[in-house]
PDB file of N, CA and C in Angstrom:
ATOM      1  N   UNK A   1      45.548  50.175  30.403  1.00  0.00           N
ATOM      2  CA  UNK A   1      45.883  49.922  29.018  1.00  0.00           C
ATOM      3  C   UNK A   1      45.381  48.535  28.659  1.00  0.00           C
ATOM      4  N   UNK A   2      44.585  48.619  27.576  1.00  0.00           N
ATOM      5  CA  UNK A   2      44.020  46.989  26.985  1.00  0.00           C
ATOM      6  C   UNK A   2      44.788  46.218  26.727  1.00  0.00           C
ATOM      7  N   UNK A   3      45.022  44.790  26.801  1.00  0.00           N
ATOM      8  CA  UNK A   3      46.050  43.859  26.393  1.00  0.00           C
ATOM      9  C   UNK A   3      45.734  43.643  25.032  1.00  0.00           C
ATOM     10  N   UNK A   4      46.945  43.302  24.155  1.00  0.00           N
ATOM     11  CA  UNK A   4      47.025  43.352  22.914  1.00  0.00           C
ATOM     12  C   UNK A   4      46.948  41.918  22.545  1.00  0.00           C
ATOM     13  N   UNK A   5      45.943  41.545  21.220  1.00  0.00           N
ATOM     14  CA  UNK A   5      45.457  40.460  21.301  1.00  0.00           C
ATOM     15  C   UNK A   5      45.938  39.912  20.032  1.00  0.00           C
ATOM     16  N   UNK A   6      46.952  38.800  19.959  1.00  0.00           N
ATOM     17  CA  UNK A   6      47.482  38.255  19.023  1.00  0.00           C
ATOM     18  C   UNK A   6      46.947  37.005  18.078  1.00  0.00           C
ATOM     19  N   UNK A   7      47.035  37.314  16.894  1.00  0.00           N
ATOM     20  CA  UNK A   7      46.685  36.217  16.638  1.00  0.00           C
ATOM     21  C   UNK A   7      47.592  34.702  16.449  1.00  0.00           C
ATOM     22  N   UNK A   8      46.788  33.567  16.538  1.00  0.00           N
ATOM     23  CA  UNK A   8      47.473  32.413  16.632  1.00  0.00           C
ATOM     24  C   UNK A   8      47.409  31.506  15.194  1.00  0.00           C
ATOM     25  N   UNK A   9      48.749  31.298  15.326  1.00  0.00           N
ATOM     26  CA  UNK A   9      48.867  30.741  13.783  1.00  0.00           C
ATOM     27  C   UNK A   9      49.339  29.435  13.923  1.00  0.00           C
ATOM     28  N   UNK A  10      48.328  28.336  13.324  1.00  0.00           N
ATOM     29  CA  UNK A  10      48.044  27.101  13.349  1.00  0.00           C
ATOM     30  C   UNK A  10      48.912  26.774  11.643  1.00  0.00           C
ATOM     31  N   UNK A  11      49.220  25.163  12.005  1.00  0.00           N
ATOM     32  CA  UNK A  11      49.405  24.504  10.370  1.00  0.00           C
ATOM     33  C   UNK A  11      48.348  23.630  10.133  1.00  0.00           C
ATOM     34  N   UNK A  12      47.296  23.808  10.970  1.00  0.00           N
ATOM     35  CA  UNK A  12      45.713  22.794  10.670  1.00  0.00           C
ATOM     36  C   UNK A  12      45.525  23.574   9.426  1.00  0.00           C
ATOM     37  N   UNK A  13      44.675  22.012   8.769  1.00  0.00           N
ATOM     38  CA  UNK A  13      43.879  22.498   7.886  1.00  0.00           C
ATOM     39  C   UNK A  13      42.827  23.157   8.227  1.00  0.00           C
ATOM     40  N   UNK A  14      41.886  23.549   7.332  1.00  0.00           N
ATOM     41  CA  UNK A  14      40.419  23.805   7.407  1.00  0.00           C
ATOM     42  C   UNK A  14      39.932  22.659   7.979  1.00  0.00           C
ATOM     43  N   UNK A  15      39.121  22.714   9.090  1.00  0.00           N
ATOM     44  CA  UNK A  15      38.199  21.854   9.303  1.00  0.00           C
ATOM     45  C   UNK A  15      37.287  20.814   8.298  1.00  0.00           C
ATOM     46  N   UNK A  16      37.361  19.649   8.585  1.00  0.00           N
ATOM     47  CA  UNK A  16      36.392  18.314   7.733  1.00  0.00           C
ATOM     48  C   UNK A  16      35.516  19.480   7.495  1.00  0.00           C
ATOM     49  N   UNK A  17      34.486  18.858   6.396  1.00  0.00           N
ATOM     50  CA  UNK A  17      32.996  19.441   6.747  1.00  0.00           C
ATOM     51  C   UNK A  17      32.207  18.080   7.132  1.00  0.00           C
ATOM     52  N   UNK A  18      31.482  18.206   7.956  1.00  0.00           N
ATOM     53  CA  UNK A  18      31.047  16.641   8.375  1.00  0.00           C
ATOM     54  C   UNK A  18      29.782  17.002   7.649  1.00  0.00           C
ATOM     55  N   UNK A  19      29.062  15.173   8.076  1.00  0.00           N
ATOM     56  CA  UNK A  19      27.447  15.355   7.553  1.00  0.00           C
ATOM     57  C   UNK A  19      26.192  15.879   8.327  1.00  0.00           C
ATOM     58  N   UNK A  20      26.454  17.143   8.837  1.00  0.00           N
ATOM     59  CA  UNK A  20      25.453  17.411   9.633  1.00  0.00           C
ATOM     60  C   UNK A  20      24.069  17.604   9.327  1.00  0.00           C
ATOM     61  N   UNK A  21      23.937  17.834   8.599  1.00  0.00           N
ATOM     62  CA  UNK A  21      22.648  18.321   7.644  1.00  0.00           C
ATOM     63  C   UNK A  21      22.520  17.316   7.108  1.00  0.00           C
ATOM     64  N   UNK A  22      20.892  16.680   7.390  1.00  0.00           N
ATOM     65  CA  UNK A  22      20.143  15.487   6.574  1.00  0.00           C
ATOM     66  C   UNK A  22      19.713  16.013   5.108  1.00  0.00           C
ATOM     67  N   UNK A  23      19.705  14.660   3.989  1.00  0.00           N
ATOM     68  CA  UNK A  23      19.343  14.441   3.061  1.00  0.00           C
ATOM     69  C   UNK A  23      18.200  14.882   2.770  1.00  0.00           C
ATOM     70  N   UNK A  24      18.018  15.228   1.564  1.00  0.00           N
ATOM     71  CA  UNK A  24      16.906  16.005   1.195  1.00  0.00           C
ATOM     72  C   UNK A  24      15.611  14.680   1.233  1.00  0.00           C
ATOM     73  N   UNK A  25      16.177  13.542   1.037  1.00  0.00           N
ATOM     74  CA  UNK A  25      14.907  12.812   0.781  1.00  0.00           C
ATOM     75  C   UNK A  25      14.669  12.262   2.540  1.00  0.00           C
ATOM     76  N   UNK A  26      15.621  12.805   3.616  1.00  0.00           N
ATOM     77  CA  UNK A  26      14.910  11.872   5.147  1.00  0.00           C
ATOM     78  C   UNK A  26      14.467  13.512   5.492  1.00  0.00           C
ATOM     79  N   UNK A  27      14.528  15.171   5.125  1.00  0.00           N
ATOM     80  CA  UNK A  27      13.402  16.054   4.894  1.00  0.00           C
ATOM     81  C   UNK A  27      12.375  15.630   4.676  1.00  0.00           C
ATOM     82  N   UNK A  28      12.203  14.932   3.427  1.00  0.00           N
ATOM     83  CA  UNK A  28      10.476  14.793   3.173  1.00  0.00           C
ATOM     84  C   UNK A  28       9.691  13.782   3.845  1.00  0.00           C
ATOM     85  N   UNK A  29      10.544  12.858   4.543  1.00  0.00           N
ATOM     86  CA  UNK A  29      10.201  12.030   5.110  1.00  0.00           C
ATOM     87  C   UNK A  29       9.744  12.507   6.699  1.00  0.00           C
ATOM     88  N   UNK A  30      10.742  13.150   7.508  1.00  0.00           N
ATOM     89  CA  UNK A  30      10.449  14.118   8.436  1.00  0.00           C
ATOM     90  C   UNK A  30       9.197  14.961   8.051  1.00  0.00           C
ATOM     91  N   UNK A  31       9.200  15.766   7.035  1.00  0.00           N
ATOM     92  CA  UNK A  31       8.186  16.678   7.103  1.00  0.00           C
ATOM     93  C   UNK A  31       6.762  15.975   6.674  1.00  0.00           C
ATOM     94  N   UNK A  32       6.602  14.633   6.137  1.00  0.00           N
ATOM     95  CA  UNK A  32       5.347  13.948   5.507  1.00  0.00           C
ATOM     96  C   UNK A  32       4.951  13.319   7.366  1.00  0.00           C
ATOM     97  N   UNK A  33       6.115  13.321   7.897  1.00  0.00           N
ATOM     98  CA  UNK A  33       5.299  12.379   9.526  1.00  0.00           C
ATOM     99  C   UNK A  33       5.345  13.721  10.290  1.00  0.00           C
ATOM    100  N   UNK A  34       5.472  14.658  10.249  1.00  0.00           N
ATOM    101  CA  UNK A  34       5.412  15.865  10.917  1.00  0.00           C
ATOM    102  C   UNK A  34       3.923  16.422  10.449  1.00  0.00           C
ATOM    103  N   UNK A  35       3.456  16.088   9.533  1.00  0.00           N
ATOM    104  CA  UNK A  35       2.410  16.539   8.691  1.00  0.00           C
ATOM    105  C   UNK A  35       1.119  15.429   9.479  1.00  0.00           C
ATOM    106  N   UNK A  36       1.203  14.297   9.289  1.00  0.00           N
ATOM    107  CA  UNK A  36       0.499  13.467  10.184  1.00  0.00           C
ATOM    108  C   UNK A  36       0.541  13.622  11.459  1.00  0.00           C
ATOM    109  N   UNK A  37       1.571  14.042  12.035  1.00  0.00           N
ATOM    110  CA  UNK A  37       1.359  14.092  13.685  1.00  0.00           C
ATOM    111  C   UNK A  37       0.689  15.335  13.930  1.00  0.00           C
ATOM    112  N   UNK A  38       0.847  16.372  13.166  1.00  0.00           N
ATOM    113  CA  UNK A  38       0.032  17.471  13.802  1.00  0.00           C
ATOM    114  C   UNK A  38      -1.218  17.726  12.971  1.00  0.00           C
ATOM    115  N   UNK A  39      -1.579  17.475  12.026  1.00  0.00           N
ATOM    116  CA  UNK A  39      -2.917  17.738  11.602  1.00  0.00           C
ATOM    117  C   UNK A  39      -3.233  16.572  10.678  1.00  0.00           C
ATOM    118  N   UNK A  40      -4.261  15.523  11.567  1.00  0.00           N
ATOM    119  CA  UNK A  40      -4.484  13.985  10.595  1.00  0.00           C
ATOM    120  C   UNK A  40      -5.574  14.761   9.572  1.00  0.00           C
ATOM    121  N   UNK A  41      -6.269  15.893   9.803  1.00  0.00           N
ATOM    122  CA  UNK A  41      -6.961  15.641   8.588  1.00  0.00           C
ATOM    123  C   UNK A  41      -6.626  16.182   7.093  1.00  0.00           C
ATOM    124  N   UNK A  42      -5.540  17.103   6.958  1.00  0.00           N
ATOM    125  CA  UNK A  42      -4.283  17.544   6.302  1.00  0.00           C
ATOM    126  C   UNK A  42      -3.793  16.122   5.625  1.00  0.00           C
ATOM    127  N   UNK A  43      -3.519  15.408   6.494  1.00  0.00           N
ATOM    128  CA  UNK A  43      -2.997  14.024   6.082  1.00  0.00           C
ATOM    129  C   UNK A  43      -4.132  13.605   5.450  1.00  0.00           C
ATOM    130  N   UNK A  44      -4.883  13.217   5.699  1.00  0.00           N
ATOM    131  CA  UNK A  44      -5.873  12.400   4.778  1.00  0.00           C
ATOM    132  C   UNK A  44      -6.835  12.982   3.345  1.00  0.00           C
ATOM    133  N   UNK A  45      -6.419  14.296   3.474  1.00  0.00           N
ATOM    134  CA  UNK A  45      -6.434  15.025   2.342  1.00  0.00           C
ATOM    135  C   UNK A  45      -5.394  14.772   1.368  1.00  0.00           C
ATOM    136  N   UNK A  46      -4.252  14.431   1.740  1.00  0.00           N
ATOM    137  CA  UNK A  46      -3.066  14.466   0.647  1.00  0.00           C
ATOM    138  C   UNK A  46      -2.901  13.641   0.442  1.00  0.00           C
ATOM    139  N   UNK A  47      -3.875  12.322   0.770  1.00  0.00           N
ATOM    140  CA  UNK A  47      -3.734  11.095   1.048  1.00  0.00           C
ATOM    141  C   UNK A  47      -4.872  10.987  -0.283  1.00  0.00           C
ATOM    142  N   UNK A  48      -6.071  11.399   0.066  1.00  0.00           N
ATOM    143  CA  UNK A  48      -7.080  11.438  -1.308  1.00  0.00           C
ATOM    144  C   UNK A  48      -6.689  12.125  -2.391  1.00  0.00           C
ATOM    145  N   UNK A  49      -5.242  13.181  -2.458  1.00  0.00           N
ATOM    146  CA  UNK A  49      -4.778  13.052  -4.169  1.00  0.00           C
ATOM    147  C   UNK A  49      -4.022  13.071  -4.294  1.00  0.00           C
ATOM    148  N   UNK A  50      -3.666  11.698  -3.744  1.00  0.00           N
ATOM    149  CA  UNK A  50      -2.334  10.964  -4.605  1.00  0.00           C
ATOM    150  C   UNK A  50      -3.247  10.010  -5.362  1.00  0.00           C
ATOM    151  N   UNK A  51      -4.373   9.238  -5.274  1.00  0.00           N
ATOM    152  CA  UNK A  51      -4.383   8.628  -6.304  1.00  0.00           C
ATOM    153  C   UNK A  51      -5.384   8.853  -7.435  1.00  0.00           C
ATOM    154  N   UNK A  52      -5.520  10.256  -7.395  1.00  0.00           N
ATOM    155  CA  UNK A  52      -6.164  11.189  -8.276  1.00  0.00           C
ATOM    156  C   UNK A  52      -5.351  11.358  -9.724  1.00  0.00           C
ATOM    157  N   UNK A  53      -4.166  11.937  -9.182  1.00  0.00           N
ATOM    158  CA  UNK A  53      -3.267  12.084  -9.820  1.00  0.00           C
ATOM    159  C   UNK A  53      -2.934  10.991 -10.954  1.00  0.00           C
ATOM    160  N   UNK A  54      -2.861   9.456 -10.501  1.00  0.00           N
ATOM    161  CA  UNK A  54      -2.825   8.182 -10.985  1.00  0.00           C
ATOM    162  C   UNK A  54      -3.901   7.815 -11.876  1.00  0.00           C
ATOM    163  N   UNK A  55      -4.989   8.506 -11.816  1.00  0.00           N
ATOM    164  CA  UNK A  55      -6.212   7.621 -12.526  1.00  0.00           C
ATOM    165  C   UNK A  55      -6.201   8.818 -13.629  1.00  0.00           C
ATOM    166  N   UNK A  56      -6.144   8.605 -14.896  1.00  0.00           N
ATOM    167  CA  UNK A  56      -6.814   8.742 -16.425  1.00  0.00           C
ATOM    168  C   UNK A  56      -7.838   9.302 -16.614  1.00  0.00           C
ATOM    169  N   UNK A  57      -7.929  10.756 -16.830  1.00  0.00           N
ATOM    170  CA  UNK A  57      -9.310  11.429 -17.222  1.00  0.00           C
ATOM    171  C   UNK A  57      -9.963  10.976 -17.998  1.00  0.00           C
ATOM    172  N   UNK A  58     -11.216  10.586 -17.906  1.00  0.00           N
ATOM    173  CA  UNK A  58     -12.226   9.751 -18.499  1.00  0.00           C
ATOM    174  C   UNK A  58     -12.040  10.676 -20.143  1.00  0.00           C
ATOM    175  N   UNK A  59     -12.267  10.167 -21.643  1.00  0.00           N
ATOM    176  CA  UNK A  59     -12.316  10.878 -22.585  1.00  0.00           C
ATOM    177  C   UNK A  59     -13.671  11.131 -22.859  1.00  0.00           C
ATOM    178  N   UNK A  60     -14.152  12.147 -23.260  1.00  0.00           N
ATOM    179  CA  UNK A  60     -15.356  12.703 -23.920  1.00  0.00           C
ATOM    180  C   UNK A  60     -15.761  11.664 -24.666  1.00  0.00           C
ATOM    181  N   UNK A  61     -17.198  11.501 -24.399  1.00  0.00           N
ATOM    182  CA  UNK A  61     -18.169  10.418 -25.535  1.00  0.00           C
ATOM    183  C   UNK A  61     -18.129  10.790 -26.605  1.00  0.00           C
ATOM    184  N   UNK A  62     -17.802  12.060 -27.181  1.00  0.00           N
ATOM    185  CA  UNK A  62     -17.562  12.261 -28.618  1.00  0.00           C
ATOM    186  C   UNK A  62     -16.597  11.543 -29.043  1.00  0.00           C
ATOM    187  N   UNK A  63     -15.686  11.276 -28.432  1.00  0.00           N
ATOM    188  CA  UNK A  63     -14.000  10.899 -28.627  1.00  0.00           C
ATOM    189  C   UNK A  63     -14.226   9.399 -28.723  1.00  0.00           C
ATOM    190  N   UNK A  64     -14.979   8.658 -27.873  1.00  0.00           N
ATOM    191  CA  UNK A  64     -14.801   7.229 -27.633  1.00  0.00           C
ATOM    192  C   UNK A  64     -15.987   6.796 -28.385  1.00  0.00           C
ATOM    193  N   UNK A  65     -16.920   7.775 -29.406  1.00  0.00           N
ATOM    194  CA  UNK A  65     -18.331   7.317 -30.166  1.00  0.00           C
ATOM    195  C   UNK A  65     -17.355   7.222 -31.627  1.00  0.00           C
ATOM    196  N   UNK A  66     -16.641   8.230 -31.705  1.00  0.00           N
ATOM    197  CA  UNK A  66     -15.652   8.101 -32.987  1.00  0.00           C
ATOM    198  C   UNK A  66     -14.963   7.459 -33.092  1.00  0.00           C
ATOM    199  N   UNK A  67     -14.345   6.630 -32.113  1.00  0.00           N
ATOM    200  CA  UNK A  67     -13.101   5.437 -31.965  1.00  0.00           C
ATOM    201  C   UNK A  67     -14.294   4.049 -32.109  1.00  0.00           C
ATOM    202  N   UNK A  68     -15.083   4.034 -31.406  1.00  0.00           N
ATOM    203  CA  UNK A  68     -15.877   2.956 -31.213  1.00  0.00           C
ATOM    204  C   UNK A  68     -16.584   2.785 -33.015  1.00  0.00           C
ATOM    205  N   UNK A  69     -16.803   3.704 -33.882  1.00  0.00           N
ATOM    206  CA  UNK A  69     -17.186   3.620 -35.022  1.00  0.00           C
ATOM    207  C   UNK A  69     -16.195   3.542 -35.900  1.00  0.00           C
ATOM    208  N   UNK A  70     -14.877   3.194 -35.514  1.00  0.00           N
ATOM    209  CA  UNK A  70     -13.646   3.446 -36.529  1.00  0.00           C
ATOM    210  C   UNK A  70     -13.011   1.788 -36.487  1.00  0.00           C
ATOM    211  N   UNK A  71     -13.494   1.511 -34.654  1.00  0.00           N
ATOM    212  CA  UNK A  71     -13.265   0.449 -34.563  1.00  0.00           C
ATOM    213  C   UNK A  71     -14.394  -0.566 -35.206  1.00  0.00           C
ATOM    214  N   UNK A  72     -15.385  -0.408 -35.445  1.00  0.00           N
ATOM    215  CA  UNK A  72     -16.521  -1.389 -36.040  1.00  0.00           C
ATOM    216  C   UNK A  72     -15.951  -1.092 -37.436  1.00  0.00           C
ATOM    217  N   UNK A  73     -15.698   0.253 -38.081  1.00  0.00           N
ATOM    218  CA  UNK A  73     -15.302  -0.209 -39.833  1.00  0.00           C
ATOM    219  C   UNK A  73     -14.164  -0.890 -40.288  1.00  0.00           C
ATOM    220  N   UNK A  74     -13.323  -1.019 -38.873  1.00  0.00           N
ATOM    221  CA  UNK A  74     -11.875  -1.765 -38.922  1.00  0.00           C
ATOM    222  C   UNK A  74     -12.460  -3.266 -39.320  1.00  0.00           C
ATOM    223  N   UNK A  75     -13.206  -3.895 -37.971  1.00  0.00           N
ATOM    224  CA  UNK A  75     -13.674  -5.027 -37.684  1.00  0.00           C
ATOM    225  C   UNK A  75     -14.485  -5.457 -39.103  1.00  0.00           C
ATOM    226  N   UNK A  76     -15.236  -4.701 -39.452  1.00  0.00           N
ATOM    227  CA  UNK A  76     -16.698  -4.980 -40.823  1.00  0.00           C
ATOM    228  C   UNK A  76     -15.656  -5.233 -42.218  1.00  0.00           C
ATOM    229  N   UNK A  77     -14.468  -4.443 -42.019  1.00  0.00           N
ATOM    230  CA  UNK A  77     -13.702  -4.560 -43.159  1.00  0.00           C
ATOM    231  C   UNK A  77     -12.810  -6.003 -43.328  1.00  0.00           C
ATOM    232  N   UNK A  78     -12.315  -6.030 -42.109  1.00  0.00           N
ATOM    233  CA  UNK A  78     -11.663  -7.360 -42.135  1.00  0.00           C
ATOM    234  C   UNK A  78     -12.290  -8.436 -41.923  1.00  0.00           C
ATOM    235  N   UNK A  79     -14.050  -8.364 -41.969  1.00  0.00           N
ATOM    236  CA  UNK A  79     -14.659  -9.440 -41.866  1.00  0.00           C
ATOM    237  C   UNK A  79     -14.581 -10.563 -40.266  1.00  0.00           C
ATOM    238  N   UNK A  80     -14.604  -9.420 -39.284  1.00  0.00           N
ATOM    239  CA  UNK A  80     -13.924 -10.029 -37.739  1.00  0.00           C
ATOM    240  C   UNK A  80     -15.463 -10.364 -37.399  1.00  0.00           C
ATOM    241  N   UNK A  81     -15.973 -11.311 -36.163  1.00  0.00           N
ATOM    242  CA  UNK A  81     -17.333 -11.034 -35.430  1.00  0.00           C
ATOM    243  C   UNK A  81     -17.122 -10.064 -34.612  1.00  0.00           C
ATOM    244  N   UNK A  82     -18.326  -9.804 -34.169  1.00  0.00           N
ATOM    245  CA  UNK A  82     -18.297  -8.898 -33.271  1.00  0.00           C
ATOM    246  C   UNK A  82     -19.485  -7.755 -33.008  1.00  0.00           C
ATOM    247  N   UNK A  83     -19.650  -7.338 -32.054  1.00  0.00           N
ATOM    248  CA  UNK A  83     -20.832  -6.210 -31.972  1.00  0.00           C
ATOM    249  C   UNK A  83     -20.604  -4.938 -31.356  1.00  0.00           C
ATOM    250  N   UNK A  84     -21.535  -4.036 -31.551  1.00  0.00           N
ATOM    251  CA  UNK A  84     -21.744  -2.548 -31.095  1.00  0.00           C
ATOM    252  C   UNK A  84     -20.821  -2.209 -29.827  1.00  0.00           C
ATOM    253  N   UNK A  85     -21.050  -2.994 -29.122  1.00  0.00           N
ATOM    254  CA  UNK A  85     -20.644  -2.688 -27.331  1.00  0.00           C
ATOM    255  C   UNK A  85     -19.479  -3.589 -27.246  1.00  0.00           C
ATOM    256  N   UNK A  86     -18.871  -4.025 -28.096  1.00  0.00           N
ATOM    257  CA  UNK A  86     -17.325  -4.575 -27.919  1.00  0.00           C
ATOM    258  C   UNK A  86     -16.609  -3.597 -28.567  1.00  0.00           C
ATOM    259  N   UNK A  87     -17.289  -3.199 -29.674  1.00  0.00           N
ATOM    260  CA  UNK A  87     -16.463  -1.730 -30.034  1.00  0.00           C
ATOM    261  C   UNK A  87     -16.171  -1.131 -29.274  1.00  0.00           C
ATOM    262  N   UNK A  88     -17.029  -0.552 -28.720  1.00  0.00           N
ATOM    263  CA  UNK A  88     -17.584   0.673 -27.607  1.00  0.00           C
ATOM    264  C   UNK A  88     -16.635   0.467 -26.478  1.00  0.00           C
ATOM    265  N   UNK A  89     -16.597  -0.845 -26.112  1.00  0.00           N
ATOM    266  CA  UNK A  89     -15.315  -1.310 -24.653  1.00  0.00           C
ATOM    267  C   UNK A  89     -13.972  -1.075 -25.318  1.00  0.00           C
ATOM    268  N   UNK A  90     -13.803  -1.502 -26.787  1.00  0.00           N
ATOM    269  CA  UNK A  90     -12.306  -1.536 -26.624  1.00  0.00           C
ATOM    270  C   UNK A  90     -12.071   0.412 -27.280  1.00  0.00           C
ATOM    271  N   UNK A  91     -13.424   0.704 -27.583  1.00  0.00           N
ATOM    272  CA  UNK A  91     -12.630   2.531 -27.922  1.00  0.00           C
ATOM    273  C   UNK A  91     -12.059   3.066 -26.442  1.00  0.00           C
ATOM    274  N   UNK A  92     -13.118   2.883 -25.325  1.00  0.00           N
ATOM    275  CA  UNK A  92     -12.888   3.131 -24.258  1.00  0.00           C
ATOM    276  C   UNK A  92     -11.537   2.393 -23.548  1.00  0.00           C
ATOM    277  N   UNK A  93     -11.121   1.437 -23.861  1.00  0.00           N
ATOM    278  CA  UNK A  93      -9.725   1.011 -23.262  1.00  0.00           C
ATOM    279  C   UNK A  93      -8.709   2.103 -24.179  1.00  0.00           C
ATOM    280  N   UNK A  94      -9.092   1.809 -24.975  1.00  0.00           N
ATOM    281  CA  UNK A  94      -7.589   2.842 -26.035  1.00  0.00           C
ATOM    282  C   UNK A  94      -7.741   3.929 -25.431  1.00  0.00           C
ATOM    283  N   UNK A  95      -8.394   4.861 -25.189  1.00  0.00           N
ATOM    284  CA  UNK A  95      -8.963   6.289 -24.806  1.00  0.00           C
ATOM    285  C   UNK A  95      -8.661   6.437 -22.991  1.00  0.00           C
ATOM    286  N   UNK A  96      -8.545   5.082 -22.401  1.00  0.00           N
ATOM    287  CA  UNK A  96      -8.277   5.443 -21.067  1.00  0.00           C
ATOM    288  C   UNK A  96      -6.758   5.013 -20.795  1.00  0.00           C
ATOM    289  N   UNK A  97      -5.964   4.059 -22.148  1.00  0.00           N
ATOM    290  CA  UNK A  97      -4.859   4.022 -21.583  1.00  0.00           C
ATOM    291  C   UNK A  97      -4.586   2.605 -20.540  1.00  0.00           C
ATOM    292  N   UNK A  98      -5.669   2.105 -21.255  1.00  0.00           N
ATOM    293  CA  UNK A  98      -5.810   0.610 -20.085  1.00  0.00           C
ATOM    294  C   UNK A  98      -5.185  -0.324 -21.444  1.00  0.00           C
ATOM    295  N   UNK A  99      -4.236  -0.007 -21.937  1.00  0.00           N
ATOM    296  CA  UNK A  99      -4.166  -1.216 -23.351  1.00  0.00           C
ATOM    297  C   UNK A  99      -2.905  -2.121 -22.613  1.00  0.00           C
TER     298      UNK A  99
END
């Protein structure tokens, strides 16, 4: 005959929940040096676009020939000095976001 199996009745609480499980941000950190240790050239790929991402798509010469001529009737109107290719630099700063 099987022995009859009782249960045991505690006044514990539920168990803490501790911190066993790491933070989502020492994950990415683990998985970005896990990524370098096993395949460097993986790494140096993700390495060439990150600062892709950072740099300003150049604007179309249509875009910066029309700014650069908006900027000379600004300048001609208010009687400023100035020439062709200072236009031309500052359409291209407005247009790349370098202001």
């Amino acid at each position: 005959m099987a022995a009859k199996k009782t249960a045991k009745t505690t006044t514990e609480s539920a168990p803490k929940k501790t911190e066993a499980t790491p933070k989502p941000v020492a994950k990415k950190a683990a998985k970005k040096t896990a990524v370098k240790k096993a395949d460097p050239a993986a790494a140096a790929a993700a390495a060439k676009k990150a600062p892709a991402k950072k740099a300003a798509a150049k604007p179309s010469l249509d875009v910066v020939a029309r700014a650069a001529y908006l900027n000379y009737r600004n300048r001609v109107e208010k009687g400023l000095p100035g020439d062709s290719h200072g236009d031309w630099l500052e359409a291209e700063r407005q247009h790349t976001g370098l202001d």
